[in-house]
C-alpha atoms as a PDB file:
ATOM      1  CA  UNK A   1       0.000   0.000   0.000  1.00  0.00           C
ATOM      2  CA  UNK A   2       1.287   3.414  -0.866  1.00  0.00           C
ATOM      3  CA  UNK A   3       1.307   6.154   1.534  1.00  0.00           C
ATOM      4  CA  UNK A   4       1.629   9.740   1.615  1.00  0.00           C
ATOM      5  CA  UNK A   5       1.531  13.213   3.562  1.00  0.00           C
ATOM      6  CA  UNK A   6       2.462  15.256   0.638  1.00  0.00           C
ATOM      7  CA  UNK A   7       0.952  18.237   2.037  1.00  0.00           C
ATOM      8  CA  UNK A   8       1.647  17.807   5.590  1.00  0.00           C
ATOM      9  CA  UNK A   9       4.578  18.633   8.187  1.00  0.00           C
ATOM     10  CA  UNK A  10       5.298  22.130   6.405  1.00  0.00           C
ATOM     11  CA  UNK A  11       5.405  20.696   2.871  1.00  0.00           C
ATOM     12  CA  UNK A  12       3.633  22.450   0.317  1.00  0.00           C
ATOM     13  CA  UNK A  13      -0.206  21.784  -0.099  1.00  0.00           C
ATOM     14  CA  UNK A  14      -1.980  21.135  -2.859  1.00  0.00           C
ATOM     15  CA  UNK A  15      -5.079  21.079  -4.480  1.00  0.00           C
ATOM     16  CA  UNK A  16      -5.619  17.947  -6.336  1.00  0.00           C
ATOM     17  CA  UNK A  17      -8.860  18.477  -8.854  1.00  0.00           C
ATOM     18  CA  UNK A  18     -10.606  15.289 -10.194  1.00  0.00           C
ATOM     19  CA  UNK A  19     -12.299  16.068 -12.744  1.00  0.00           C
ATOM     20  CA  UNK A  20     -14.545  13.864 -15.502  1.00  0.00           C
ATOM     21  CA  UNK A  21     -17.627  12.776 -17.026  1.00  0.00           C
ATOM     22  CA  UNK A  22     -20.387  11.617 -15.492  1.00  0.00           C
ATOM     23  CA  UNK A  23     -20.365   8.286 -14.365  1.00  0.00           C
ATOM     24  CA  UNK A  24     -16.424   8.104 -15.216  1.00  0.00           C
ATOM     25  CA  UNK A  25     -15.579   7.390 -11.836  1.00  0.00           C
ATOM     26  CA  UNK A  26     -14.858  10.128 -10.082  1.00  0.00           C
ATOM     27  CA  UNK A  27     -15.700   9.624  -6.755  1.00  0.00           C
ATOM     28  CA  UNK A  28     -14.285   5.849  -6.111  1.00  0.00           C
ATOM     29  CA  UNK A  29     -10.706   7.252  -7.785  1.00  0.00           C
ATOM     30  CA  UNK A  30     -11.121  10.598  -4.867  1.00  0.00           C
ATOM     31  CA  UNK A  31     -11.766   8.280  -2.039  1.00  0.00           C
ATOM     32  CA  UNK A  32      -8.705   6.034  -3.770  1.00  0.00           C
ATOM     33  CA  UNK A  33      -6.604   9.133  -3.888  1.00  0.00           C
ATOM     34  CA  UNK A  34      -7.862  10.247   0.126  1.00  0.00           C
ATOM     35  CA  UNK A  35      -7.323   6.807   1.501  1.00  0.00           C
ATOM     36  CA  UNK A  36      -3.755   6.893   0.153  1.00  0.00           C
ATOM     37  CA  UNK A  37      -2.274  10.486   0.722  1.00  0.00           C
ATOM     38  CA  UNK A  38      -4.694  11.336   3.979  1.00  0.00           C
ATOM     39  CA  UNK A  39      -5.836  14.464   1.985  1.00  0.00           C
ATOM     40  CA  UNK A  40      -9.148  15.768   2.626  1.00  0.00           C
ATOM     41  CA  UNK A  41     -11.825  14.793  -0.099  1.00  0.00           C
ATOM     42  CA  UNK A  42     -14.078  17.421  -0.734  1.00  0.00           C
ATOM     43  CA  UNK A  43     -17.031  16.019  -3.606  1.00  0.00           C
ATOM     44  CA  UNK A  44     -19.374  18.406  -4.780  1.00  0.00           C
ATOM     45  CA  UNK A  45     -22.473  16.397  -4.656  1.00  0.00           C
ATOM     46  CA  UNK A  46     -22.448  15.452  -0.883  1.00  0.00           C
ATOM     47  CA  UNK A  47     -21.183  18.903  -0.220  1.00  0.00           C
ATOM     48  CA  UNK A  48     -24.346  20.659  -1.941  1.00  0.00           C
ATOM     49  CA  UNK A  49     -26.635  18.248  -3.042  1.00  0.00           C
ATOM     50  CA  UNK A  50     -29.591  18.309  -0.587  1.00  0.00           C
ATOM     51  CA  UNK A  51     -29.205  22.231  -1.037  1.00  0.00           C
ATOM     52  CA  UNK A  52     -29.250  21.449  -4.913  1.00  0.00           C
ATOM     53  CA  UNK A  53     -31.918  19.794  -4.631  1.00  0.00           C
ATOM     54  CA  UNK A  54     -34.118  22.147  -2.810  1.00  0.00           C
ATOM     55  CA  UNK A  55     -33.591  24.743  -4.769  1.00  0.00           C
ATOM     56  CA  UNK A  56     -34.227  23.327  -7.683  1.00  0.00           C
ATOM     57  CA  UNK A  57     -37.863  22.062  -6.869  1.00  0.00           C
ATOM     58  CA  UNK A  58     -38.315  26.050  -5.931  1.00  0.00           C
ATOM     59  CA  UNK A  59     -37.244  27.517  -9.221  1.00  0.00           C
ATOM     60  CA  UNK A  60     -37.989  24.440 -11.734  1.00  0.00           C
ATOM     61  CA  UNK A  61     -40.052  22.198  -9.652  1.00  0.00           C
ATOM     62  CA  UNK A  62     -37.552  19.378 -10.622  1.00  0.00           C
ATOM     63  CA  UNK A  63     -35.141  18.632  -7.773  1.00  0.00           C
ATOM     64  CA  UNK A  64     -33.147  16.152 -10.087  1.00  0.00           C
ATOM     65  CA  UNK A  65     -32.673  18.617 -13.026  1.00  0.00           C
ATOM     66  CA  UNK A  66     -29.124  18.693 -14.219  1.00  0.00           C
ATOM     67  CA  UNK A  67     -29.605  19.548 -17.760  1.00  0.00           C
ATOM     68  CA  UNK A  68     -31.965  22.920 -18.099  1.00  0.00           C
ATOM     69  CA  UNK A  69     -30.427  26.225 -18.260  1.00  0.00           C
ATOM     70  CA  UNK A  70     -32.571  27.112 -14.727  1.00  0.00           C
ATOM     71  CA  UNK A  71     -29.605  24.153 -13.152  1.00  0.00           C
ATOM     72  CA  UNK A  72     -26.985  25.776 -15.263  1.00  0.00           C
ATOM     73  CA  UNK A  73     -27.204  28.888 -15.246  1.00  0.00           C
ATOM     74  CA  UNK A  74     -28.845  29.490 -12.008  1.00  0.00           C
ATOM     75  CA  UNK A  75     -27.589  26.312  -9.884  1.00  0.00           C
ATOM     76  CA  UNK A  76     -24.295  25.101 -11.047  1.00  0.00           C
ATOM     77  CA  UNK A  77     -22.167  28.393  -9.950  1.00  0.00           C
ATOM     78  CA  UNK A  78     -23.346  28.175  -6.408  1.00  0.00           C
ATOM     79  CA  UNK A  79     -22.475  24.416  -6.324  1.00  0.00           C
ATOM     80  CA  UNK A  80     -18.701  24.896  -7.427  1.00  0.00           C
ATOM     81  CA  UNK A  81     -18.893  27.821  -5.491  1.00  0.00           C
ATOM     82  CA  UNK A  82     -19.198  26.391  -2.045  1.00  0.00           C
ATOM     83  CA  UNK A  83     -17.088  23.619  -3.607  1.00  0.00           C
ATOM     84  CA  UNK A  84     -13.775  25.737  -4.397  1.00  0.00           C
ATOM     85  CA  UNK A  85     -14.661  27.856  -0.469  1.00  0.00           C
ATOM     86  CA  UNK A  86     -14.363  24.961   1.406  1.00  0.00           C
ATOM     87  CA  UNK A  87     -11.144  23.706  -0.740  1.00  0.00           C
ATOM     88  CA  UNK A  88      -9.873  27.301   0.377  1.00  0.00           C
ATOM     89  CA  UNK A  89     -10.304  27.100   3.714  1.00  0.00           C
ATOM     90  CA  UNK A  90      -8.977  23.465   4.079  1.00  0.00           C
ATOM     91  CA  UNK A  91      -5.618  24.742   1.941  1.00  0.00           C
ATOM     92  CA  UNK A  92      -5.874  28.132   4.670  1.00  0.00           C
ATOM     93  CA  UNK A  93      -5.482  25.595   7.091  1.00  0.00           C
ATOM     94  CA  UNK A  94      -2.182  23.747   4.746  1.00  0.00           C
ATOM     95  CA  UNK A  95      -4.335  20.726   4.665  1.00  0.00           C
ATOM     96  CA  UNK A  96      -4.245  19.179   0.464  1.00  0.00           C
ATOM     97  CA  UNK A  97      -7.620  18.822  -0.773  1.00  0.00           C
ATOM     98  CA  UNK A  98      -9.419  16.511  -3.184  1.00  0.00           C
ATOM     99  CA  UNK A  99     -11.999  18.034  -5.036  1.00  0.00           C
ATOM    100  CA  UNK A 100     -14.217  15.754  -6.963  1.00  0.00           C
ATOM    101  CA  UNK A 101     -16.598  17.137  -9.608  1.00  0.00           C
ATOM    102  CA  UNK A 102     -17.064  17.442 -13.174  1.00  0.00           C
ATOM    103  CA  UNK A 103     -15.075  20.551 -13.894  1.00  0.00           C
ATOM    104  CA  UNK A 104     -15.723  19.996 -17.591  1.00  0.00           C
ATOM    105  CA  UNK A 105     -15.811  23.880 -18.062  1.00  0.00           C
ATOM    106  CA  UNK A 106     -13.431  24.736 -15.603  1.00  0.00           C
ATOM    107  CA  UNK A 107     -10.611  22.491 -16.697  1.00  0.00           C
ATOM    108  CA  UNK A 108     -10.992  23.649 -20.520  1.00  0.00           C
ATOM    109  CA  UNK A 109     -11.144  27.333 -19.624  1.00  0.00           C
ATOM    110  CA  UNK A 110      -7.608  28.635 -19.440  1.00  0.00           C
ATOM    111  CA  UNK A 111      -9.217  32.474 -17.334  1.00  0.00           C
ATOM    112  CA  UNK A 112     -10.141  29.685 -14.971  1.00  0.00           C
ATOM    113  CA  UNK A 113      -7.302  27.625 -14.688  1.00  0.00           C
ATOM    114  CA  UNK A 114      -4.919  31.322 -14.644  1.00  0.00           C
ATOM    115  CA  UNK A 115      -7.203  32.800 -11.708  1.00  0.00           C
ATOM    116  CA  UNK A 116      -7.018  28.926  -9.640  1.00  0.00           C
ATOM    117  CA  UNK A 117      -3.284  28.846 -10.477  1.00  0.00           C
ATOM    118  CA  UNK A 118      -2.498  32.886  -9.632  1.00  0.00           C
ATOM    119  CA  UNK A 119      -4.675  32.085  -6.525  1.00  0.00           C
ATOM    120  CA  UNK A 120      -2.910  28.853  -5.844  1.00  0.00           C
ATOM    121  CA  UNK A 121       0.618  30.424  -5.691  1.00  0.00           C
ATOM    122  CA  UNK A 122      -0.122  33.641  -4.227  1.00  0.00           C
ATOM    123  CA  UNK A 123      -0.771  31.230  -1.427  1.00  0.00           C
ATOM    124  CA  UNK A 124       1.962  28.844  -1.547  1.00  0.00           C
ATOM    125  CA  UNK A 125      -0.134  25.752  -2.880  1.00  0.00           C
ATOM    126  CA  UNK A 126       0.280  23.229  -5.911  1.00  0.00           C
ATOM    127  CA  UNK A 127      -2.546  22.784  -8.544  1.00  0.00           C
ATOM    128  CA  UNK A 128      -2.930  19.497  -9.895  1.00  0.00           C
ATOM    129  CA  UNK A 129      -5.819  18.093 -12.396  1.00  0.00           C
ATOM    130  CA  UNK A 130      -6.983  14.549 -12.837  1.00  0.00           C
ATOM    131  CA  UNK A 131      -8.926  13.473 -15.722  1.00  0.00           C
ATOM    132  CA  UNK A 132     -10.807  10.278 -14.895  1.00  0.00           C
ATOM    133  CA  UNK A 133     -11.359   8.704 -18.835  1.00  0.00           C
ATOM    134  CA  UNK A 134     -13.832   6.546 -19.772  1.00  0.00           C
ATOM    135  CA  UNK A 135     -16.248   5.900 -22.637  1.00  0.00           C
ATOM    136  CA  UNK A 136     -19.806   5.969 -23.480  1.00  0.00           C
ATOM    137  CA  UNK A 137     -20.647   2.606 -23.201  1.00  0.00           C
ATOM    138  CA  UNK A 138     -18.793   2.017 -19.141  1.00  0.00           C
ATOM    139  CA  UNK A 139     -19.944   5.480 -18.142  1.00  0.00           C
ATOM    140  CA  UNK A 140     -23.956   4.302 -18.987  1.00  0.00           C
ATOM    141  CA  UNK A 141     -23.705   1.300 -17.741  1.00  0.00           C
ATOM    142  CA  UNK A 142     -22.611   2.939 -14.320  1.00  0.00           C
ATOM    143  CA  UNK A 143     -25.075   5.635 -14.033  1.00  0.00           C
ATOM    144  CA  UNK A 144     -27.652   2.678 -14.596  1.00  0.00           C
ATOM    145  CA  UNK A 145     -26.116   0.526 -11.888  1.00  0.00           C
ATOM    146  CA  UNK A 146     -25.547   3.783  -9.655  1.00  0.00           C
ATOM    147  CA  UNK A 147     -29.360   4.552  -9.912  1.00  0.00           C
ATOM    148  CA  UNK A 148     -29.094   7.987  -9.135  1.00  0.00           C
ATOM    149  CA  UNK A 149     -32.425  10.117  -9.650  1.00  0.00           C
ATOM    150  CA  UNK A 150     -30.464  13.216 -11.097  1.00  0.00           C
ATOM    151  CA  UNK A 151     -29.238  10.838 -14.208  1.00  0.00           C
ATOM    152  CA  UNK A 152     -32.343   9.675 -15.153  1.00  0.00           C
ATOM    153  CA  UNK A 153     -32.722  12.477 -17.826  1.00  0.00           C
ATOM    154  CA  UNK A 154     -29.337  11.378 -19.321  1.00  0.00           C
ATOM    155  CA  UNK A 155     -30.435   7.792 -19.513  1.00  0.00           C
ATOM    156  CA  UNK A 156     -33.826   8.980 -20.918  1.00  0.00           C
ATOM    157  CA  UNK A 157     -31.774  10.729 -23.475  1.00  0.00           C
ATOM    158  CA  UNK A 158     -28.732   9.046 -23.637  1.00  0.00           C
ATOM    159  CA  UNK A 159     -28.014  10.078 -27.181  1.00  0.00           C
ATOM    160  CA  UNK A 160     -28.971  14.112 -26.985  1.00  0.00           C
ATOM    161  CA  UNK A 161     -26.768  13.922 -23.606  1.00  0.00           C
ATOM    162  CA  UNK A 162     -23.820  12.410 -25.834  1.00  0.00           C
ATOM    163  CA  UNK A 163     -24.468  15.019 -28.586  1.00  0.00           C
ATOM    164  CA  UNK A 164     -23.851  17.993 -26.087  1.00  0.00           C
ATOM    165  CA  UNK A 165     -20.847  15.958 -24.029  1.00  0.00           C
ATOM    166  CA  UNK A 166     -16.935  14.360 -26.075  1.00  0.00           C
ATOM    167  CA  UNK A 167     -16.216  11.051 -24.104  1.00  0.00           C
ATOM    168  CA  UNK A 168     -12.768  11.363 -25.430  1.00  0.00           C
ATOM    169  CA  UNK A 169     -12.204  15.042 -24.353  1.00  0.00           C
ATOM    170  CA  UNK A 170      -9.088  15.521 -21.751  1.00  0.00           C
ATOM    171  CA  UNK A 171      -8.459  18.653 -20.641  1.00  0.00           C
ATOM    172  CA  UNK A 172      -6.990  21.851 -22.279  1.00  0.00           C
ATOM    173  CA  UNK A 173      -4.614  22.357 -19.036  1.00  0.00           C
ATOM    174  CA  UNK A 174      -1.726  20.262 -17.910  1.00  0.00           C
ATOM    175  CA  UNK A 175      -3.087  17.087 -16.282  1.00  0.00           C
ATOM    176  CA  UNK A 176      -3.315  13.388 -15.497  1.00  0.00           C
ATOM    177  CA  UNK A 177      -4.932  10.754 -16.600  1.00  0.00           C
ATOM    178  CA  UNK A 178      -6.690   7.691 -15.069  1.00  0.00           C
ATOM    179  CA  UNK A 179      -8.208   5.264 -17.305  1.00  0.00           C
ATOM    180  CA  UNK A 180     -11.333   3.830 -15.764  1.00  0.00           C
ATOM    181  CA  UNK A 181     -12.692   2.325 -18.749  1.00  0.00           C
ATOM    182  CA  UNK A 182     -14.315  -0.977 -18.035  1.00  0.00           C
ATOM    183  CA  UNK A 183     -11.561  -2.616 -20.080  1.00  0.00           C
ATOM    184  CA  UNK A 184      -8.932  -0.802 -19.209  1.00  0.00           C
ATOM    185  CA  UNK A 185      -4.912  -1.964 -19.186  1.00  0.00           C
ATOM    186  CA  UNK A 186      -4.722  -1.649 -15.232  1.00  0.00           C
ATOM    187  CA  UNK A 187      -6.968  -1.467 -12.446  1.00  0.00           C
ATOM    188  CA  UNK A 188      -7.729   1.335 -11.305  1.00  0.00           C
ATOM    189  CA  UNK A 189      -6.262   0.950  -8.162  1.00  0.00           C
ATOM    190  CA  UNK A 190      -3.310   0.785  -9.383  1.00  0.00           C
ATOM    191  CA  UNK A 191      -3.638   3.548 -11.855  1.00  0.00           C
ATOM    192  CA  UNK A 192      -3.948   6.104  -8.378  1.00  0.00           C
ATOM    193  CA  UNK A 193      -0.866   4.718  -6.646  1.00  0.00           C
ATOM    194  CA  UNK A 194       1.485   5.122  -9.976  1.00  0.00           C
ATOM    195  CA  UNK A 195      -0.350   8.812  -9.670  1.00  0.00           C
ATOM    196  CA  UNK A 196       0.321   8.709  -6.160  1.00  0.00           C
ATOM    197  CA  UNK A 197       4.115   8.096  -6.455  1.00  0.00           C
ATOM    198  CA  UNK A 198       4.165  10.529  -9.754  1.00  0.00           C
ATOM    199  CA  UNK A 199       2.805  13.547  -7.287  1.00  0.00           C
ATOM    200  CA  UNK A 200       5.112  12.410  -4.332  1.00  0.00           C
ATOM    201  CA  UNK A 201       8.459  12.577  -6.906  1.00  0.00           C
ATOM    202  CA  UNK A 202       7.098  15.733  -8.383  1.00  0.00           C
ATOM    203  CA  UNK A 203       6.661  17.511  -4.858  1.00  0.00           C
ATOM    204  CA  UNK A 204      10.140  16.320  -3.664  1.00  0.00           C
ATOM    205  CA  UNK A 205      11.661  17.713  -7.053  1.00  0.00           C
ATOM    206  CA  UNK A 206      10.146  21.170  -6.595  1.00  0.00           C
END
């Protein structure tokens, strides 16, 4: 088992983002990632959801809507909003922090990725991206084994949601990349030590 306290004992924290598709895997590689490096894992659905969800019925009357421009527009900023304060205020405190979301706009738009980075340094911490990869076929056949209310729409519609989403889309900043592709080379498992190790060489080299 690998173990690590990048992050701790005066070393430099960072902010590890894991970012991906829905139903890539995101949240099994950040609890991977947590259980090995002891970093606090911050994922944006049990951080806002039952908020989400509430105010959702209010303006739209559909507490599982992830797909209308009322979620979108009006929802989604508050929910990566609260996400990226409480990553702050763990990194304030020099604890690392995993935060688990889709970022699929924030990881391919380089204003976002300058203003994390400027913020990131003018505070002494390390930015890091994950891409958790998978494709069409292993990402439906989790959200259908996951169950979760809030994908039914994407189910319902599986090919309109592939028409508006690129399974094979990595992002536009520097970044890793775990597999998680139902066939994939190496478990994924594995996949987050080798990431594990990469991070812990990179922070002793810096």
């Amino acid at each position: 088992m690998v173990t690590s306290d990048l992050g701790a004992g005066g070393a430099q924290p960072t902010m590890l983002v894991v970012a991906g598709l829905a139903g890539s895997g995101k949240t099994e590689t950040g609890k991977l990632l947590s259980g090995l490096t002891g970093w606090a894992l911050l994922d944006k659905d049990t951080l806002t959801r039952p908020l989400v969800e509430s105010l959702l019925l209010r303006l739209a009357g559909d507490p599982h809507d992830r797909h209308s421009p009322v979620y979108a527009e009006g929802v989604r900023p508050l929910e990566y909003s609260c996400l990226m304060k409480a990553g702050w205020e763990n990194l304030a405190c020099g604890t690392s922090v995993i935060l688990s979301a889709p970022f699929i706009r924030e990881v391919n738009d380089a204003a976002w990725i300058r203003r994390t980075r400027r913020r990131c340094q003018r505070f002494g911490v390390e930015l890091r991206v994950v891409w958790v990869a998978s494709d069409a076929d292993t990402m439906r056949m989790r959200l259908v084994s996951r169950g979760a209310e809030r994908d039914m729409w994407k189910l319902a519609n599986w090919d309109d949601y592939l028409s508006d989403v690129d399974p094979e889309m990595l992002p536009s900043c520097p970044h890793f990349v775990i597999d998680n592709r139902i066939d994939a080379q190496f478990p994924l498992a594995d996949q987050v030590a080798s990431l594990v190790r990469s991070l812990e060489v990179r922070a002793c080299a810096e």
